[in-house]
N, C-alpha and C. Protein backbone atom coordinates (compact mmCIF):
# COMPACT_ATOMS: atom_id res chain seq x y z
N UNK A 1 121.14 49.63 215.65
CA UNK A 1 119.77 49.37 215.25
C UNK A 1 119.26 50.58 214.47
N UNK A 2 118.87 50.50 213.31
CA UNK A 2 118.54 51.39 212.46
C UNK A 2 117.28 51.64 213.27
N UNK A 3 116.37 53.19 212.65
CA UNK A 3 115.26 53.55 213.09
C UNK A 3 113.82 52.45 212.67
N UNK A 4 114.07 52.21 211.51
CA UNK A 4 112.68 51.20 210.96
C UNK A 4 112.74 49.48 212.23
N UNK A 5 113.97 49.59 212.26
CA UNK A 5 114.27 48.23 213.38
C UNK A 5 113.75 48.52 214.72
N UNK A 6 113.72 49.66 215.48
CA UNK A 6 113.94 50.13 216.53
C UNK A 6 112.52 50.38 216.66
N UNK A 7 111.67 50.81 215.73
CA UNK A 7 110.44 51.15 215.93
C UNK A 7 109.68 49.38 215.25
N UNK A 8 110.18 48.49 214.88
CA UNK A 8 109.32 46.93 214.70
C UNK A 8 109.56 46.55 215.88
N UNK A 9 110.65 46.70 216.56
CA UNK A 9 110.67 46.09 218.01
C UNK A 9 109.36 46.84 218.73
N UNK A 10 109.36 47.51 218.79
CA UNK A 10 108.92 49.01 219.79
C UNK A 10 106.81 47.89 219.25
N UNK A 11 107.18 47.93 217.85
CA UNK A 11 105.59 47.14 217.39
C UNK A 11 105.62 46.02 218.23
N UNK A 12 106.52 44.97 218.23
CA UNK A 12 106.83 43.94 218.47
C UNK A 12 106.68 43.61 220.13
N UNK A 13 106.95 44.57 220.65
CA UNK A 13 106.72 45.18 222.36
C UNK A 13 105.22 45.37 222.35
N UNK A 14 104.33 46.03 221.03
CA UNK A 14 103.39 46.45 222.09
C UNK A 14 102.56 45.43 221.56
N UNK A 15 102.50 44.36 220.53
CA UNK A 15 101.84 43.49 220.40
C UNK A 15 101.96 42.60 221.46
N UNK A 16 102.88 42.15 222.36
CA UNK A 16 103.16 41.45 223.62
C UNK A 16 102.37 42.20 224.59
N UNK A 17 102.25 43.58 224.55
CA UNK A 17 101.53 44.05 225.58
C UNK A 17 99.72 43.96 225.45
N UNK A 18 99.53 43.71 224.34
CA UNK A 18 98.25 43.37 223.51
C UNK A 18 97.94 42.12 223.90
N UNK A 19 98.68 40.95 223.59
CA UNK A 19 98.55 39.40 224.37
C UNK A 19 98.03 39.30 225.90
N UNK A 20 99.47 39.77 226.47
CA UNK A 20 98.91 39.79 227.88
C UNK A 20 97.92 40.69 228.71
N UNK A 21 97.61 41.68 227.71
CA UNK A 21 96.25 42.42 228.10
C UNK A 21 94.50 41.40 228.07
N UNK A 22 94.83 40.88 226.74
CA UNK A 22 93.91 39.92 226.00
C UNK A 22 93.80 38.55 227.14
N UNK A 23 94.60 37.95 227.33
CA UNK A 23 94.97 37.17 228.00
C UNK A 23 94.42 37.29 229.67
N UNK A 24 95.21 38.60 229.98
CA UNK A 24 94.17 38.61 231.28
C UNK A 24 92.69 39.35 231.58
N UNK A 25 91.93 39.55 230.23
CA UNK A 25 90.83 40.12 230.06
C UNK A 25 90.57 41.30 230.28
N UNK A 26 91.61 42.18 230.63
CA UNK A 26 92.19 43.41 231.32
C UNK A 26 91.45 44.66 230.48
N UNK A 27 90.81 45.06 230.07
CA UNK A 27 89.58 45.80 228.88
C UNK A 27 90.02 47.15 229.15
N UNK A 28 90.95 47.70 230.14
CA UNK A 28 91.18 48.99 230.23
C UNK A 28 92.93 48.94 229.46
N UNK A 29 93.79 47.81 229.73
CA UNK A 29 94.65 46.98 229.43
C UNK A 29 94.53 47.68 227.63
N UNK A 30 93.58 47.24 226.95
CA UNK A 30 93.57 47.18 225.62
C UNK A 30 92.74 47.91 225.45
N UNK A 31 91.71 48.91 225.99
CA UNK A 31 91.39 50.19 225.41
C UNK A 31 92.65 51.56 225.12
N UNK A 32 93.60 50.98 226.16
CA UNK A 32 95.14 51.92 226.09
C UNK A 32 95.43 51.67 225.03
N UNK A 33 95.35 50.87 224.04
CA UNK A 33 96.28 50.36 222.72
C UNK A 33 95.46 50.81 221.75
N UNK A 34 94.27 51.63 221.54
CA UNK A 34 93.43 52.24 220.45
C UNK A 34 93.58 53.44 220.47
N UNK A 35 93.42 54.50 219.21
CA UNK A 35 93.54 55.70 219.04
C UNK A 35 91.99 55.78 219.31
N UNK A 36 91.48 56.86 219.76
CA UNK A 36 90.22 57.76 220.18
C UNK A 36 89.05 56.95 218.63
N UNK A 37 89.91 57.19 217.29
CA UNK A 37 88.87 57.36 216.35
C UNK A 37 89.58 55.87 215.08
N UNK A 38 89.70 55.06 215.94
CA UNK A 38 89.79 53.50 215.44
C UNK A 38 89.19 53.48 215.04
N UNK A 39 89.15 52.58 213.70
CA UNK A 39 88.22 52.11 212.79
C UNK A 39 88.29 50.44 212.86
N UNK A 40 87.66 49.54 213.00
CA UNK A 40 87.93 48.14 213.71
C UNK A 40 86.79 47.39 212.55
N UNK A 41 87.47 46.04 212.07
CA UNK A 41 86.71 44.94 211.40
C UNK A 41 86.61 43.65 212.21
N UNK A 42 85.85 43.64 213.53
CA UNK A 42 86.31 42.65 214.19
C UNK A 42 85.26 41.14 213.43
N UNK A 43 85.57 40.03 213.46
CA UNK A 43 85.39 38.40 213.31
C UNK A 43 83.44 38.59 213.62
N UNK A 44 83.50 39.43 214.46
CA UNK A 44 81.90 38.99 214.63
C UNK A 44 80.97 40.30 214.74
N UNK A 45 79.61 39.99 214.81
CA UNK A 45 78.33 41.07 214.95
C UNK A 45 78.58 41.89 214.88
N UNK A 46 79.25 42.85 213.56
CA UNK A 46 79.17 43.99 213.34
C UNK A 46 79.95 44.07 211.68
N UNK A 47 79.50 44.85 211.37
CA UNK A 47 80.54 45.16 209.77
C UNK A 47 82.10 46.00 210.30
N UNK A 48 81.72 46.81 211.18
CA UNK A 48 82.64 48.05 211.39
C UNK A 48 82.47 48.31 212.47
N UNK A 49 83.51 48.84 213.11
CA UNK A 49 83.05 49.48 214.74
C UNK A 49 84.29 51.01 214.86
N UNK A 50 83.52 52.23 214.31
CA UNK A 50 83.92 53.35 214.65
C UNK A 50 84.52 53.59 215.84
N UNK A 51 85.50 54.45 216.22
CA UNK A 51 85.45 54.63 217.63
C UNK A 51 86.26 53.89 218.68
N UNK A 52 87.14 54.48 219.42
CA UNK A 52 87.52 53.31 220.77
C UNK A 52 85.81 53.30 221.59
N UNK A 53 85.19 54.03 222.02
CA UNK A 53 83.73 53.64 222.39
C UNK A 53 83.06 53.03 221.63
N UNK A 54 83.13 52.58 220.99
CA UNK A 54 82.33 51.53 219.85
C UNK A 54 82.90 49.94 219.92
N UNK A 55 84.01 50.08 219.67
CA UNK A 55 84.50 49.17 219.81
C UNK A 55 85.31 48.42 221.19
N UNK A 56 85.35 49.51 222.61
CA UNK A 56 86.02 48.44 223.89
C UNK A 56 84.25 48.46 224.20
N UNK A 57 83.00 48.74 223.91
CA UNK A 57 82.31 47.91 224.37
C UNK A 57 81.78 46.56 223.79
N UNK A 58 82.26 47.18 222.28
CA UNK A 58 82.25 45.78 221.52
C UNK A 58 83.06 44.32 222.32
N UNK A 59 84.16 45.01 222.90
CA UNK A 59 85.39 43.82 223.64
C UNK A 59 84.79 43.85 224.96
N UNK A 60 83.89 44.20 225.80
CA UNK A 60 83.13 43.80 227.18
C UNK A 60 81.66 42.85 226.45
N UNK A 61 81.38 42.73 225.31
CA UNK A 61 80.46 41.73 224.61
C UNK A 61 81.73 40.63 224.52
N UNK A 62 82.47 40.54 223.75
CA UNK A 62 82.99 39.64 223.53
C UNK A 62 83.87 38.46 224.60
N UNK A 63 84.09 39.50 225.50
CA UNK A 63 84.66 38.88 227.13
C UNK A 63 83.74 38.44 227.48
N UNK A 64 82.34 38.58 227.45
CA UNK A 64 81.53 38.16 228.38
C UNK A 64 80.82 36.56 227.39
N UNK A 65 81.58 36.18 226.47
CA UNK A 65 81.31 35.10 226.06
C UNK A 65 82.17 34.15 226.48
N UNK A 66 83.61 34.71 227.10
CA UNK A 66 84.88 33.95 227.45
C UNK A 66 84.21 33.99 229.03
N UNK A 67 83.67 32.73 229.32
CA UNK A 67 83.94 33.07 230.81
C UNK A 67 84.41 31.92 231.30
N UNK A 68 85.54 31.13 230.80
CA UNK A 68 86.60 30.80 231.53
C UNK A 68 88.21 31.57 231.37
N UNK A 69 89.15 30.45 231.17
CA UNK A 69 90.69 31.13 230.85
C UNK A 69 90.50 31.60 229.22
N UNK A 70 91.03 32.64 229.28
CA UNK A 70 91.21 33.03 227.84
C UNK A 70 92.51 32.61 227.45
N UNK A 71 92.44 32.10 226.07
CA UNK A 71 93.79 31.49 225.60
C UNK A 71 93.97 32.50 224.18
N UNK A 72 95.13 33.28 223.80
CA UNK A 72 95.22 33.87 222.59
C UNK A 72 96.73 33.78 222.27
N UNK A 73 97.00 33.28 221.14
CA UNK A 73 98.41 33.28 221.00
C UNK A 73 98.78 34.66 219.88
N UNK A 74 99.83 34.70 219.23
CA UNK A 74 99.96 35.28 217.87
C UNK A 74 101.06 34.53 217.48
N UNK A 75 100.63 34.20 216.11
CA UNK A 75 102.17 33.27 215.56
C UNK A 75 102.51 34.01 214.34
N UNK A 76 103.39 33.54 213.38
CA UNK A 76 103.69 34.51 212.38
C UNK A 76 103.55 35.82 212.10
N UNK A 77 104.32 36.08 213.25
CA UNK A 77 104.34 37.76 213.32
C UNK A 77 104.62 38.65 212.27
N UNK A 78 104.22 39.44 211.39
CA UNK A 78 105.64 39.94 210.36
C UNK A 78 104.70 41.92 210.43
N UNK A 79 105.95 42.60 211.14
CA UNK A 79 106.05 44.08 211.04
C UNK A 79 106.50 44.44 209.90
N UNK A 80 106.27 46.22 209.79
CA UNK A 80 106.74 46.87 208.99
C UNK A 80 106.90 48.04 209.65
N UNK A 81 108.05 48.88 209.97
CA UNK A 81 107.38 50.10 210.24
C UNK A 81 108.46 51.21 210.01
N UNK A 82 108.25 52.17 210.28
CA UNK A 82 109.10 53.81 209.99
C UNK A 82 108.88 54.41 211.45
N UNK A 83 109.26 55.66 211.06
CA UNK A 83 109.14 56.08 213.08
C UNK A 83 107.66 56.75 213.13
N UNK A 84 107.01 56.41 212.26
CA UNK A 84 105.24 57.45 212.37
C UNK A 84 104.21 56.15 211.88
N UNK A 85 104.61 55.18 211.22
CA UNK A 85 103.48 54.35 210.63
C UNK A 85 104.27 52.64 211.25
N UNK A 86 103.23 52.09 211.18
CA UNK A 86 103.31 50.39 211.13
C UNK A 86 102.42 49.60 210.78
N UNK A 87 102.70 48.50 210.13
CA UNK A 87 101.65 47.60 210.12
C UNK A 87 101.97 46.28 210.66
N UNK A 88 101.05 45.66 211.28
CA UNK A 88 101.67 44.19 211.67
C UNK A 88 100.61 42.78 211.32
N UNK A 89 100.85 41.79 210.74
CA UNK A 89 99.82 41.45 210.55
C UNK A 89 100.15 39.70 210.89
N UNK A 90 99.28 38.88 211.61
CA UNK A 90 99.42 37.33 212.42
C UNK A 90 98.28 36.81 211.97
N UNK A 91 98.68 35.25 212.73
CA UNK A 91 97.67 34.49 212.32
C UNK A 91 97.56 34.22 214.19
N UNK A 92 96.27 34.34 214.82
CA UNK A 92 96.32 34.00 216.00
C UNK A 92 94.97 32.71 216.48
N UNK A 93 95.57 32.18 217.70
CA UNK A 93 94.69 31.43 218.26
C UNK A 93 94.31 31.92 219.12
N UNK A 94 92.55 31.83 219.02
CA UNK A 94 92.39 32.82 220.15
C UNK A 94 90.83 31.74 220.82
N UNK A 95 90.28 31.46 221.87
CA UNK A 95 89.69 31.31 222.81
C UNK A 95 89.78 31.15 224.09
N UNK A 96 88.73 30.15 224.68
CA UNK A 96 88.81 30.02 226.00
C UNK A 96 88.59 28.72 226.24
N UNK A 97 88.46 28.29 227.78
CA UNK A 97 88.06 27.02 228.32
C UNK A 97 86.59 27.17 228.54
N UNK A 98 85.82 26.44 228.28
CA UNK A 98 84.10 26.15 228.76
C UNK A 98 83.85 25.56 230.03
N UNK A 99 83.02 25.62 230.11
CA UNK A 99 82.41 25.58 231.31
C UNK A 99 82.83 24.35 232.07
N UNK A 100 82.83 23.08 231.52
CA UNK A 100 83.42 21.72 231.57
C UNK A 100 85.07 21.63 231.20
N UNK A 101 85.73 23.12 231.45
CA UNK A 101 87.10 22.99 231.93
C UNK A 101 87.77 22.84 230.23
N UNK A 102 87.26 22.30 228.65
CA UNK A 102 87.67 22.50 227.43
C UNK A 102 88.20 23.47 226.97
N UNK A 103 89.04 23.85 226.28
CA UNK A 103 89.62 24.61 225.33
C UNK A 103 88.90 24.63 224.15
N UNK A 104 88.10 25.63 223.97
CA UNK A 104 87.56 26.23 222.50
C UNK A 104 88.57 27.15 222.19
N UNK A 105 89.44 27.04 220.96
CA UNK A 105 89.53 27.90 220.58
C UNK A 105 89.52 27.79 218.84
N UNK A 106 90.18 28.88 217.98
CA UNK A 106 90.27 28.77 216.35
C UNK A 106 90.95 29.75 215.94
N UNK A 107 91.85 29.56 215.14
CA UNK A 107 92.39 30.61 214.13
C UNK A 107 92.06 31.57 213.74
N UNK A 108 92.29 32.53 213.82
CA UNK A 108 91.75 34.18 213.21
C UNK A 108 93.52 34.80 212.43
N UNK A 109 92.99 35.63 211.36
CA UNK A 109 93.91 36.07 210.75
C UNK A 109 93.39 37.51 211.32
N UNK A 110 94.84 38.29 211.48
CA UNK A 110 94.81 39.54 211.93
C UNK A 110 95.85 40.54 211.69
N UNK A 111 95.57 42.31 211.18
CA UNK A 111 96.04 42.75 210.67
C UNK A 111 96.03 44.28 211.54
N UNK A 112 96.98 45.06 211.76
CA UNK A 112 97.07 45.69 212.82
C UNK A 112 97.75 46.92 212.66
N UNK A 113 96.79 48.17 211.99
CA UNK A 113 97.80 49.25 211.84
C UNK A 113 98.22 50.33 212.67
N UNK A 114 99.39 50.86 213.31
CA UNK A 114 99.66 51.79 214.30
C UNK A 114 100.33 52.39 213.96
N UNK A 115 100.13 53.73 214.80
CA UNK A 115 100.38 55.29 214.34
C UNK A 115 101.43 55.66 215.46
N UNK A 116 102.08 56.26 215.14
CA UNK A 116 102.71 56.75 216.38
C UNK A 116 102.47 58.34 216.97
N UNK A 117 102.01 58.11 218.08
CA UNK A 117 101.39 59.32 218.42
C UNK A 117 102.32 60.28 219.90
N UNK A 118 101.50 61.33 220.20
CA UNK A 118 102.31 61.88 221.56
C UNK A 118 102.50 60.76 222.62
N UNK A 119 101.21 59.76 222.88
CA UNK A 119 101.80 59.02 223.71
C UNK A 119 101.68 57.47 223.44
N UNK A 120 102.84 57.41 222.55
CA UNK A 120 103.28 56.16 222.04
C UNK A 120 102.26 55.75 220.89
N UNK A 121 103.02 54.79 220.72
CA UNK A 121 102.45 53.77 219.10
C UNK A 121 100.74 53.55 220.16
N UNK A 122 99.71 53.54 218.96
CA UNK A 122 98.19 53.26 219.23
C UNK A 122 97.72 52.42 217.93
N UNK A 123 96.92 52.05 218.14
CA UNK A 123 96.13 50.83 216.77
C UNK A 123 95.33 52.25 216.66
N UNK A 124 95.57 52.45 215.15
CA UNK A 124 94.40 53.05 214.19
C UNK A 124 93.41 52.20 213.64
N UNK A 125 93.65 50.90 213.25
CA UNK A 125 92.83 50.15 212.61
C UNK A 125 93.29 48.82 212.45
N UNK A 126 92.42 47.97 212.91
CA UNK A 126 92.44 46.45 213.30
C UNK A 126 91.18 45.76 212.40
N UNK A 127 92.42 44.58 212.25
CA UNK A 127 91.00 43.62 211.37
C UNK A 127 91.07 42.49 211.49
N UNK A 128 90.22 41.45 212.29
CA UNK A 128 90.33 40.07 212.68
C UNK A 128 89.03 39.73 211.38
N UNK A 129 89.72 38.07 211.15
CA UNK A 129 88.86 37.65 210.10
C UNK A 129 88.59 36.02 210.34
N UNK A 130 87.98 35.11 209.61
CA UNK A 130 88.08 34.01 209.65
C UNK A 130 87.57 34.05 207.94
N UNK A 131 88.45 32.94 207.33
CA UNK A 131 87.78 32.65 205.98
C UNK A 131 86.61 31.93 205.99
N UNK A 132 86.14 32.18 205.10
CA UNK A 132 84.63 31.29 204.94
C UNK A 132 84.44 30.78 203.14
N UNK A 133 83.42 29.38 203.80
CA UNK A 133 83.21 28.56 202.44
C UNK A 133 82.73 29.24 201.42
N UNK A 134 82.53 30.00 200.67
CA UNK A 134 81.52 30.10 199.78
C UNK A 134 79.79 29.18 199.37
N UNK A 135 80.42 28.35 199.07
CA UNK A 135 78.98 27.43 198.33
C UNK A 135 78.31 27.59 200.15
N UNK A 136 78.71 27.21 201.26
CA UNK A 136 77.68 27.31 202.35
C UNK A 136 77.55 28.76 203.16
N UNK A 137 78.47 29.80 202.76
CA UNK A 137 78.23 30.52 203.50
C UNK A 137 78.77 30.63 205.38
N UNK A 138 79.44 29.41 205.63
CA UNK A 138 79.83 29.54 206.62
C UNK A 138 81.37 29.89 207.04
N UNK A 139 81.92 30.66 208.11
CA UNK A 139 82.87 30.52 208.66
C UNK A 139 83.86 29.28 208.73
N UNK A 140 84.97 29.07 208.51
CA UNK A 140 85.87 27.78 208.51
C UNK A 140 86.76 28.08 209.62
N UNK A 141 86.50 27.31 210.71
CA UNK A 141 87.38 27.96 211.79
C UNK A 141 88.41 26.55 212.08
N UNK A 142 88.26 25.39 212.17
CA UNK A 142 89.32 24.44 211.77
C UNK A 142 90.45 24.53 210.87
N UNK A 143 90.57 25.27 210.11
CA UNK A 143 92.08 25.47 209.53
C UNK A 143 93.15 25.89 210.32
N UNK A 144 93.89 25.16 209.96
CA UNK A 144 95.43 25.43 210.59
C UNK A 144 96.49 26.35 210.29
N UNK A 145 97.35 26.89 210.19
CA UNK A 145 98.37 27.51 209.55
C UNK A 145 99.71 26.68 208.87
């Protein structure tokens, strides 16, 4: 296994550890996976979120809209990396069940850059998106991949 292979797995590992953090709402889980001075474009109420403090309280707002099972997949995975940089970037499904036991969820495109640091690979900068219409101005969250 060459080094660029060895370190997409190593991405490829900690995006799994990212799922099942996400998955079990675990917020200390996925504050471990940010560098101190993340720069974050998350899908909603905010332009930017400086900061792992900016942004895991941004993710205790956003949990507290999931309050059933959280469902998040990642599909079309595709890494890049060297032994100091990576990027990884998916298309994921991400919600929850409502109150009446449903599955809300929708597509988000997501892009995921990590650094490798003293203690292990960390997200420098994350960007969840949803496309939107133009002529209305709204979010299109029914598209498929």
């Amino acid at each position: 296994m060459t080094n660029n292979s060895k370190a997409e797995q190593q991405i490829r590992d900690m995006v799994s550890r990212y799922v099942n953090a996400v998955r079990a709402k675990d917020i200390s889980r996925i504050a471990d996976l940010y560098t101190d001075d993340v720069v974050a474009f998350d899908a909603i109420l905010a332009l930017q979120f400086k900061g792992k403090a900016a942004y895991i309280e941004h993710w205790h707002t956003c949990m507290g809209y999931a309050s059933g099972d959280m469902h998040f997949e990642v599909h079309q995975l595709n890494v890049s990396a060297n032994e100091q940089l990576a990027f990884s970037h998916s298309v994921n499904l991400c919600g929850c069940t409502n109150e009446q036991g449903e599955m809300q969820s929708s597509w988000m495109r997501c892009t995921q850059c990590w650094k490798h640091t003293t203690d292990g690979w960390k997200i420098v900068h994350e960007h969840f998106s949803a496309p939107f219409d133009v002529a209305s101005g709204q979010a299109i969250f029914n598209l498929q991949p």
